[in-house]
PDB file of N, CA and C in Angstrom:
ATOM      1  N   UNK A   1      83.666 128.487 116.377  1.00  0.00           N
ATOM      2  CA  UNK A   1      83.631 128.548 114.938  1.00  0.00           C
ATOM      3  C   UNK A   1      82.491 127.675 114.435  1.00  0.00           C
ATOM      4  N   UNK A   2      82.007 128.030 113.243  1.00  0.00           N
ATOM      5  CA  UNK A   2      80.607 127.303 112.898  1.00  0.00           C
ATOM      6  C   UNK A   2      81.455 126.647 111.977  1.00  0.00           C
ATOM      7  N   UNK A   3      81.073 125.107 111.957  1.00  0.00           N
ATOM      8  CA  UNK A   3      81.514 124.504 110.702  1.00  0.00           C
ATOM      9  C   UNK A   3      80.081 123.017 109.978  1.00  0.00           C
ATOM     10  N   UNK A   4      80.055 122.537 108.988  1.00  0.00           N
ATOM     11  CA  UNK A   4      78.775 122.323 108.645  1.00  0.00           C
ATOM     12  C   UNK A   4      79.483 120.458 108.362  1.00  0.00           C
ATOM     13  N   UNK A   5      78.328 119.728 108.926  1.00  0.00           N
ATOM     14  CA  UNK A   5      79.027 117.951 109.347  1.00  0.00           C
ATOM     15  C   UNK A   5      77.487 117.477 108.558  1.00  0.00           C
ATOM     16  N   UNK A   6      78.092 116.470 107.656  1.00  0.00           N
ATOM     17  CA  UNK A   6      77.145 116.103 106.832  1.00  0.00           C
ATOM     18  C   UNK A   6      77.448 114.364 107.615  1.00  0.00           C
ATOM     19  N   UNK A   7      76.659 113.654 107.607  1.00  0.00           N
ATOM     20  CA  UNK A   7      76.106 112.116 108.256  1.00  0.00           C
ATOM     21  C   UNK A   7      75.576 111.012 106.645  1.00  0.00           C
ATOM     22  N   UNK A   8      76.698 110.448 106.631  1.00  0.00           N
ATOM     23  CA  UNK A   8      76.648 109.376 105.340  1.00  0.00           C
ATOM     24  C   UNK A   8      76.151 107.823 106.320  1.00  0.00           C
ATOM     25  N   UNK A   9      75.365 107.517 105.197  1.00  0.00           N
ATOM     26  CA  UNK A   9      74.851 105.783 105.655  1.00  0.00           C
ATOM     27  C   UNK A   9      74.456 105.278 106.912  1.00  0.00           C
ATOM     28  N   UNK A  10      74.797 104.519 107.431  1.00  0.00           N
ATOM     29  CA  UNK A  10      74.206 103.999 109.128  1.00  0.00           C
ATOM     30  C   UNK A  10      74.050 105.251 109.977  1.00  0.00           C
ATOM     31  N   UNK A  11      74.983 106.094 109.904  1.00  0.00           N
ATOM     32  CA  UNK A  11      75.286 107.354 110.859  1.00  0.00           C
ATOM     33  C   UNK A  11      74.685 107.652 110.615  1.00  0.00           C
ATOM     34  N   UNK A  12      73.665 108.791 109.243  1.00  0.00           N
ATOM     35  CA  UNK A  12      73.095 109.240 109.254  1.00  0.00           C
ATOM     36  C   UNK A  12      71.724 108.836 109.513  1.00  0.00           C
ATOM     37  N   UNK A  13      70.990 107.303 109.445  1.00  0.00           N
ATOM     38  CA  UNK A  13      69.994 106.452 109.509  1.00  0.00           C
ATOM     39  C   UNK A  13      69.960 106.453 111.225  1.00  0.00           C
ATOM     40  N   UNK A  14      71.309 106.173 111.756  1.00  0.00           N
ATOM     41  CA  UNK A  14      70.987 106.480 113.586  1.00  0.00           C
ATOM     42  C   UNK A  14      70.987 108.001 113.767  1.00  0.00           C
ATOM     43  N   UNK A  15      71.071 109.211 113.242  1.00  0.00           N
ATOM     44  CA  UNK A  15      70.831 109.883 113.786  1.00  0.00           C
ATOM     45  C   UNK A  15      69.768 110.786 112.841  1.00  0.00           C
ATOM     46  N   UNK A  16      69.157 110.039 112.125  1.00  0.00           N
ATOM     47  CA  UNK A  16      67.821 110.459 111.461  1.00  0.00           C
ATOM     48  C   UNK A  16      68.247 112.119 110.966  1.00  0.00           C
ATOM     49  N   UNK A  17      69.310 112.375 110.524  1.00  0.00           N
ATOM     50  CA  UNK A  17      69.716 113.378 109.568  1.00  0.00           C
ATOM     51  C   UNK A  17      70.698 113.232 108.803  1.00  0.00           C
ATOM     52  N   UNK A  18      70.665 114.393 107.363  1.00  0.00           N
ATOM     53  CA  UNK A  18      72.281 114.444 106.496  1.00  0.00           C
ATOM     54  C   UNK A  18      72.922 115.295 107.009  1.00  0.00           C
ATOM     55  N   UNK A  19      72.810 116.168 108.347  1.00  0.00           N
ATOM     56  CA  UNK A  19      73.676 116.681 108.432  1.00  0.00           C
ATOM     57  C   UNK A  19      73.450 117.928 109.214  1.00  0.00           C
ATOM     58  N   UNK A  20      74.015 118.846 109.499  1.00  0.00           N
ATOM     59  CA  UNK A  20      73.852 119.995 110.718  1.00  0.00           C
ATOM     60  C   UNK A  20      75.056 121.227 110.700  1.00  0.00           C
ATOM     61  N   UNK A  21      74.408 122.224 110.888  1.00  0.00           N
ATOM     62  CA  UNK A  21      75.772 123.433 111.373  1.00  0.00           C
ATOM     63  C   UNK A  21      76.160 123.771 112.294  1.00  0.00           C
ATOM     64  N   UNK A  22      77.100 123.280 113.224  1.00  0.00           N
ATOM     65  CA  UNK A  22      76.985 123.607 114.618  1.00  0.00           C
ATOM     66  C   UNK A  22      78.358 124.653 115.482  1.00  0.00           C
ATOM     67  N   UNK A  23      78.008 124.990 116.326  1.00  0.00           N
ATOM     68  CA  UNK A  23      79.155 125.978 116.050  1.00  0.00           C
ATOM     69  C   UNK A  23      79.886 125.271 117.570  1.00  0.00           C
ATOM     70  N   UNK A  24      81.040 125.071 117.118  1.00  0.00           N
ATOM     71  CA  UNK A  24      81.920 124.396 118.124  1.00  0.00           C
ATOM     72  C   UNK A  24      83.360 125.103 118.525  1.00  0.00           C
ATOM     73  N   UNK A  25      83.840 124.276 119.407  1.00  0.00           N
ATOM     74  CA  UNK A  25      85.214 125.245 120.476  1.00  0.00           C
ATOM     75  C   UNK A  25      86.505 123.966 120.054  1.00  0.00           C
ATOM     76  N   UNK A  26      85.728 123.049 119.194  1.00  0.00           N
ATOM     77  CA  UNK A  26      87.013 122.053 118.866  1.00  0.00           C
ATOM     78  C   UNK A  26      87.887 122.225 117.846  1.00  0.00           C
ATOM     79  N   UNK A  27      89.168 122.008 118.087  1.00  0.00           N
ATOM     80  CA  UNK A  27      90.196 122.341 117.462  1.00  0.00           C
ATOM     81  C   UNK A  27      90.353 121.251 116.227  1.00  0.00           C
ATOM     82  N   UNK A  28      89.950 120.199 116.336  1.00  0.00           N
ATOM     83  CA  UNK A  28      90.432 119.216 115.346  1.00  0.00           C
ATOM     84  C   UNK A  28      89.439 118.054 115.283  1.00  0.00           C
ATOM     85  N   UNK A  29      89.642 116.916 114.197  1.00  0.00           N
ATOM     86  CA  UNK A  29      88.308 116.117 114.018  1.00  0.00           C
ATOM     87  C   UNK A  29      87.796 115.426 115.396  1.00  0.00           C
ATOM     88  N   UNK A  30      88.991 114.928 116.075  1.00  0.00           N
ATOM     89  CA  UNK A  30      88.664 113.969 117.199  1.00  0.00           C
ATOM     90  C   UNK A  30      88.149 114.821 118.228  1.00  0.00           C
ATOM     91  N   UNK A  31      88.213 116.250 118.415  1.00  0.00           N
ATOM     92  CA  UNK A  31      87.548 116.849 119.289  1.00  0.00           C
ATOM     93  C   UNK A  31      86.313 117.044 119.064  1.00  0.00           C
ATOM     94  N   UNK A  32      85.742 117.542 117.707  1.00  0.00           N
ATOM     95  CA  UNK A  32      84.712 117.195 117.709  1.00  0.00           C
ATOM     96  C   UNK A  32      84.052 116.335 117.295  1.00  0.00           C
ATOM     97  N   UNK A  33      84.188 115.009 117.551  1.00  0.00           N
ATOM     98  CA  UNK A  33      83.533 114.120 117.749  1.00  0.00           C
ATOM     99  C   UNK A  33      83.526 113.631 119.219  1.00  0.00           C
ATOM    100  N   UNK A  34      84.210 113.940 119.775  1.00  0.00           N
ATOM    101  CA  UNK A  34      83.999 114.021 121.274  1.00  0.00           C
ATOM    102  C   UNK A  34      82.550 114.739 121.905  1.00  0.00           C
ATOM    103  N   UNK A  35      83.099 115.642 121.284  1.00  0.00           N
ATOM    104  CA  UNK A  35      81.707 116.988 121.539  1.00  0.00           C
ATOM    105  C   UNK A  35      80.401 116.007 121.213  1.00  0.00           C
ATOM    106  N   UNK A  36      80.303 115.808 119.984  1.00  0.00           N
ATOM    107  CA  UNK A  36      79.367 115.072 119.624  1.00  0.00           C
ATOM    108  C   UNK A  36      78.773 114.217 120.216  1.00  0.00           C
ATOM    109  N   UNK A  37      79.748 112.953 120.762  1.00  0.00           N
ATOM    110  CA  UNK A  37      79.758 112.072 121.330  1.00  0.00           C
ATOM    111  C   UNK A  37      79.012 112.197 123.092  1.00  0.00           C
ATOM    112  N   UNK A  38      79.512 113.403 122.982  1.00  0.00           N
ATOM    113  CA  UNK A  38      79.030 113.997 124.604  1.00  0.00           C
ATOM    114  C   UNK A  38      77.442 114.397 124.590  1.00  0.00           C
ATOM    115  N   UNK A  39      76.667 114.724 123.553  1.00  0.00           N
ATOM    116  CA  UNK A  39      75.071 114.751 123.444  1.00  0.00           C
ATOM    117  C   UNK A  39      74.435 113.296 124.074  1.00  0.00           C
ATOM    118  N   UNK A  40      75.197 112.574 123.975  1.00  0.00           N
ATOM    119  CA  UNK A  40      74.347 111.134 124.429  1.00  0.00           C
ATOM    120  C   UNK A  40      73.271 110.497 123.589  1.00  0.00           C
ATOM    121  N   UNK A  41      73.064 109.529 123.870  1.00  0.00           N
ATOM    122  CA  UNK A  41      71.538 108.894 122.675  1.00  0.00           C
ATOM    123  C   UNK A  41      72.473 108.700 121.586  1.00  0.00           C
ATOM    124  N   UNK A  42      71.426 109.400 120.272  1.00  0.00           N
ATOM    125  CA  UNK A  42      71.868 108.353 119.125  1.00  0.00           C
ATOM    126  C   UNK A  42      73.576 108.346 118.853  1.00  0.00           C
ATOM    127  N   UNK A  43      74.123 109.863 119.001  1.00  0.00           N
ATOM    128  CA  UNK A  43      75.177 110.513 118.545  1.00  0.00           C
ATOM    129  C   UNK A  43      76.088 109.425 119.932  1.00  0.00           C
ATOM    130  N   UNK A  44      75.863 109.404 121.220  1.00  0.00           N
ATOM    131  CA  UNK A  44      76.894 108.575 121.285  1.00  0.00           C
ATOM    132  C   UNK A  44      77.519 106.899 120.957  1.00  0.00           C
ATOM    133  N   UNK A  45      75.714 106.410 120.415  1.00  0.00           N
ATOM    134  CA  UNK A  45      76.102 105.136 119.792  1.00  0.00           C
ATOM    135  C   UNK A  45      76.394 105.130 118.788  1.00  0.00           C
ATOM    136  N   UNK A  46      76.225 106.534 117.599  1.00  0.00           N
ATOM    137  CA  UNK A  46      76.612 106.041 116.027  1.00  0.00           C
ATOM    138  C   UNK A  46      77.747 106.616 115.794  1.00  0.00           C
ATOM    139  N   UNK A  47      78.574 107.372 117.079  1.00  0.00           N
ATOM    140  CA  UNK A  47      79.835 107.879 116.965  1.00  0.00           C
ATOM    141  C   UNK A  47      80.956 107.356 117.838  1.00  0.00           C
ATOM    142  N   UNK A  48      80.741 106.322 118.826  1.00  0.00           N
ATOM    143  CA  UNK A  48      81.404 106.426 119.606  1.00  0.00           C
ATOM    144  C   UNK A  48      82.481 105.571 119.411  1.00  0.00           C
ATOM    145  N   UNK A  49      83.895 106.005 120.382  1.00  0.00           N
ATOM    146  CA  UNK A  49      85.005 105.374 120.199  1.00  0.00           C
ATOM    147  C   UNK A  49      85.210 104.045 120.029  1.00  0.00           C
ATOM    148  N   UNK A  50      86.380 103.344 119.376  1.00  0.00           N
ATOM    149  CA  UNK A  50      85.755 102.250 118.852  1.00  0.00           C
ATOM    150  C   UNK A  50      84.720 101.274 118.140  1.00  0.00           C
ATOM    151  N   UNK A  51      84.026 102.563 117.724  1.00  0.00           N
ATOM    152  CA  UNK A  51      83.245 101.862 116.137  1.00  0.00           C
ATOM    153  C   UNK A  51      83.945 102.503 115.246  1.00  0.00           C
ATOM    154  N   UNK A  52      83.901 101.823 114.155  1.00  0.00           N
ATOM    155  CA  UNK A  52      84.411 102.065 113.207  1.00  0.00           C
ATOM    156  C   UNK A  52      83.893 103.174 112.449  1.00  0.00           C
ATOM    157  N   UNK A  53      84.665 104.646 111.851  1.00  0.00           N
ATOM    158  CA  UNK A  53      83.827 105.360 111.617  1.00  0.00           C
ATOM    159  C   UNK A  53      84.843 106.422 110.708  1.00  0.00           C
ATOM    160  N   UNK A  54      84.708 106.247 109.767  1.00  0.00           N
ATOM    161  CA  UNK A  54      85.646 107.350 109.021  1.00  0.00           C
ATOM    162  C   UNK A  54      85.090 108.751 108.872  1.00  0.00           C
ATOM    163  N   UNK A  55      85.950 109.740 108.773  1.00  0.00           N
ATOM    164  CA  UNK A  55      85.945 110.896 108.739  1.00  0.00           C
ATOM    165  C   UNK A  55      86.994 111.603 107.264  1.00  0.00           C
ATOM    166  N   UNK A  56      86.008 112.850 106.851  1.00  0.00           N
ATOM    167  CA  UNK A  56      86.796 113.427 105.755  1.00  0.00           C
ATOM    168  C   UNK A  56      86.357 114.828 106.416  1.00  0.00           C
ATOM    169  N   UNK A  57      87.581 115.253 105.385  1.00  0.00           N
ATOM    170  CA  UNK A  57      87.684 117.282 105.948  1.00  0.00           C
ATOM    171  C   UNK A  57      87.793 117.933 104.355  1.00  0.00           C
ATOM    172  N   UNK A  58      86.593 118.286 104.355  1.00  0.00           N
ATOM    173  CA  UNK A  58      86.366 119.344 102.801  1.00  0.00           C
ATOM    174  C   UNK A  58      86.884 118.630 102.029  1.00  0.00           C
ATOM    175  N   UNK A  59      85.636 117.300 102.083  1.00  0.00           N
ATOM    176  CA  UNK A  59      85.738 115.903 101.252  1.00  0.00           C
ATOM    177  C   UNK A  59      87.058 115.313 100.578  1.00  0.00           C
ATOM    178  N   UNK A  60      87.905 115.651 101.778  1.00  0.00           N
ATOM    179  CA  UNK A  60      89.625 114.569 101.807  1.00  0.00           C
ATOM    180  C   UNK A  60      89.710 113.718 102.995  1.00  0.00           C
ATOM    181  N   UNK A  61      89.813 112.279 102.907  1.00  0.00           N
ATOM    182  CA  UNK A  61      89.994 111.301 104.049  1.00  0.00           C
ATOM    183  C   UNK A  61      90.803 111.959 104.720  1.00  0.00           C
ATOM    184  N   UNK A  62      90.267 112.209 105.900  1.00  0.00           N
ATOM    185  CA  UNK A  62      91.387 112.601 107.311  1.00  0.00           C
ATOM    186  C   UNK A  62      91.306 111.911 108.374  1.00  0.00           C
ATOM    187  N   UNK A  63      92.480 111.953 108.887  1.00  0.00           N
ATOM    188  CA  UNK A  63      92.643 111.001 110.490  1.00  0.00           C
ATOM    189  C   UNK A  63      92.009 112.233 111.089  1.00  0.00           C
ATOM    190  N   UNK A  64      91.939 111.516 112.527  1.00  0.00           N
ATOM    191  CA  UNK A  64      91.406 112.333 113.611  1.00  0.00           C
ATOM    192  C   UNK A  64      92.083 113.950 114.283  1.00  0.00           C
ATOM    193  N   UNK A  65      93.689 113.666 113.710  1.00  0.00           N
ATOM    194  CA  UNK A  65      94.232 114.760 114.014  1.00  0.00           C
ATOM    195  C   UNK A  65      94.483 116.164 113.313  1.00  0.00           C
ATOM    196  N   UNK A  66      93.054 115.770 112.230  1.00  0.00           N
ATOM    197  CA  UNK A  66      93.350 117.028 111.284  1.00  0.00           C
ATOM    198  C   UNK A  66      92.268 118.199 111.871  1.00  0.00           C
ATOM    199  N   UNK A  67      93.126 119.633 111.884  1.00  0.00           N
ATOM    200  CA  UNK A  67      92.913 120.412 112.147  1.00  0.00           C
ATOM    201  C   UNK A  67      91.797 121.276 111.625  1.00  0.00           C
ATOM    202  N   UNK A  68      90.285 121.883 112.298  1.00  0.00           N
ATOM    203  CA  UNK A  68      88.985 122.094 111.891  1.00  0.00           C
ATOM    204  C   UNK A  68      89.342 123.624 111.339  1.00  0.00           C
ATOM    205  N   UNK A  69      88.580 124.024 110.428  1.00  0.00           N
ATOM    206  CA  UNK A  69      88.887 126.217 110.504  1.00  0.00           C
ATOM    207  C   UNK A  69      87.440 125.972 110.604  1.00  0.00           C
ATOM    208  N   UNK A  70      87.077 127.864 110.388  1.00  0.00           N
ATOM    209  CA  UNK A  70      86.149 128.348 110.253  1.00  0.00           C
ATOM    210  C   UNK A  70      85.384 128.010 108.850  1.00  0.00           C
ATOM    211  N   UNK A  71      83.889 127.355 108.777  1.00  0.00           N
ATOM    212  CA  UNK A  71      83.403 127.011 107.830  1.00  0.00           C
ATOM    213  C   UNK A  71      83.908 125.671 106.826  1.00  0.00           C
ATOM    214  N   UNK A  72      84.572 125.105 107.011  1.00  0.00           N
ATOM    215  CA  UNK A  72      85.042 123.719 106.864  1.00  0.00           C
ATOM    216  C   UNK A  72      83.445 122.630 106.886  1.00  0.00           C
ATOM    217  N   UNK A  73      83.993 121.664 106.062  1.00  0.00           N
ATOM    218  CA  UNK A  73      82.947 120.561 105.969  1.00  0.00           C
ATOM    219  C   UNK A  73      83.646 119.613 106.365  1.00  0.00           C
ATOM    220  N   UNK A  74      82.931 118.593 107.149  1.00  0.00           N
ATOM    221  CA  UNK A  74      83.149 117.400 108.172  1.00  0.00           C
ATOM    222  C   UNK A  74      82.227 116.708 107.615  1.00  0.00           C
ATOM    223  N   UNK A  75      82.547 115.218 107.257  1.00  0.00           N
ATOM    224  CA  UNK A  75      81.908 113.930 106.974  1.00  0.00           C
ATOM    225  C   UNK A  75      82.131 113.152 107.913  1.00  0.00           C
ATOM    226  N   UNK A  76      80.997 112.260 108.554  1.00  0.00           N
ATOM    227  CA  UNK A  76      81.357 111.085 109.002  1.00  0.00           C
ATOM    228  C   UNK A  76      80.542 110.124 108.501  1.00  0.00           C
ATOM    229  N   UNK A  77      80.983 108.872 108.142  1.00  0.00           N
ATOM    230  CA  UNK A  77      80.635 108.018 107.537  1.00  0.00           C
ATOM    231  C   UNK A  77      81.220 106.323 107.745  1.00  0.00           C
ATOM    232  N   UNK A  78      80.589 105.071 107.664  1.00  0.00           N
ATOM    233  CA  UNK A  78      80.990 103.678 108.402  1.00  0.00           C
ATOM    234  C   UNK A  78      81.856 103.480 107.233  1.00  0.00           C
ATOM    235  N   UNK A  79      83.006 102.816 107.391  1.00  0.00           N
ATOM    236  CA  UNK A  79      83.418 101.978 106.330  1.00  0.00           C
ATOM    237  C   UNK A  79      82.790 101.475 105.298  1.00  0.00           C
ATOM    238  N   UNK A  80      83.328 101.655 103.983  1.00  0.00           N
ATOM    239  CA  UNK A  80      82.062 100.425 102.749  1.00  0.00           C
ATOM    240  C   UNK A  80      82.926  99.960 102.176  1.00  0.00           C
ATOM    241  N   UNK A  81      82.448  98.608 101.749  1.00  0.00           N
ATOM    242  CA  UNK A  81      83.109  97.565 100.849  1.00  0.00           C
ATOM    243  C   UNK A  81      82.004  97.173  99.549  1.00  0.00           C
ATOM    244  N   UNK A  82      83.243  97.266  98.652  1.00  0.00           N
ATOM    245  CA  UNK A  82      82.482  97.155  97.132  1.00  0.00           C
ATOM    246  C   UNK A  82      82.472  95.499  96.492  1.00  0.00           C
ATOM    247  N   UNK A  83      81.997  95.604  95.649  1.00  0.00           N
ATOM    248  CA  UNK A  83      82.061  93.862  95.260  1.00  0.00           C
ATOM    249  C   UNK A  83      81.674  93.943  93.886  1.00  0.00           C
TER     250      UNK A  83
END
């Protein structure tokens, strides 16, 4: 299924884009970021497990276990704090 992952702040600065359409076999957020994670280089240091790294699904905060469809939008983005 093709679905379209937009890259907010540090993420997108390590991987020198806003974003990409890629067509993937993952069922849910944490799978594909696995996938992701599996390119190596920038995508496995600005994604990888245990950094801190939030994710939204058709711009609603989701945990990792929310389920991807066809044509869906994926954010990933670092934590921010306001002041």
């Amino acid at each position: 299924m093709k679905v379209q992952i937009r890259y907010f702040a540090s993420v997108r600065e390590a991987l020198d884009t806003s974003g990409e359409t890629v067509d993937t076999g993952a069922a849910t957020l944490a799978a594909l970021r696995d996938e992701l994670i599996a390119r190596g280089g920038a995508y496995a240091a600005a994604l990888a497990r245990g950094k801190a790294v939030r994710m939204a699904l058709d711009q609603a905060m989701s945990d990792e276990a929310a389920a991807l469809r066809e044509g869906c939008e994926v954010a990933f983005f670092p934590p921010v704090t306001g002041g």
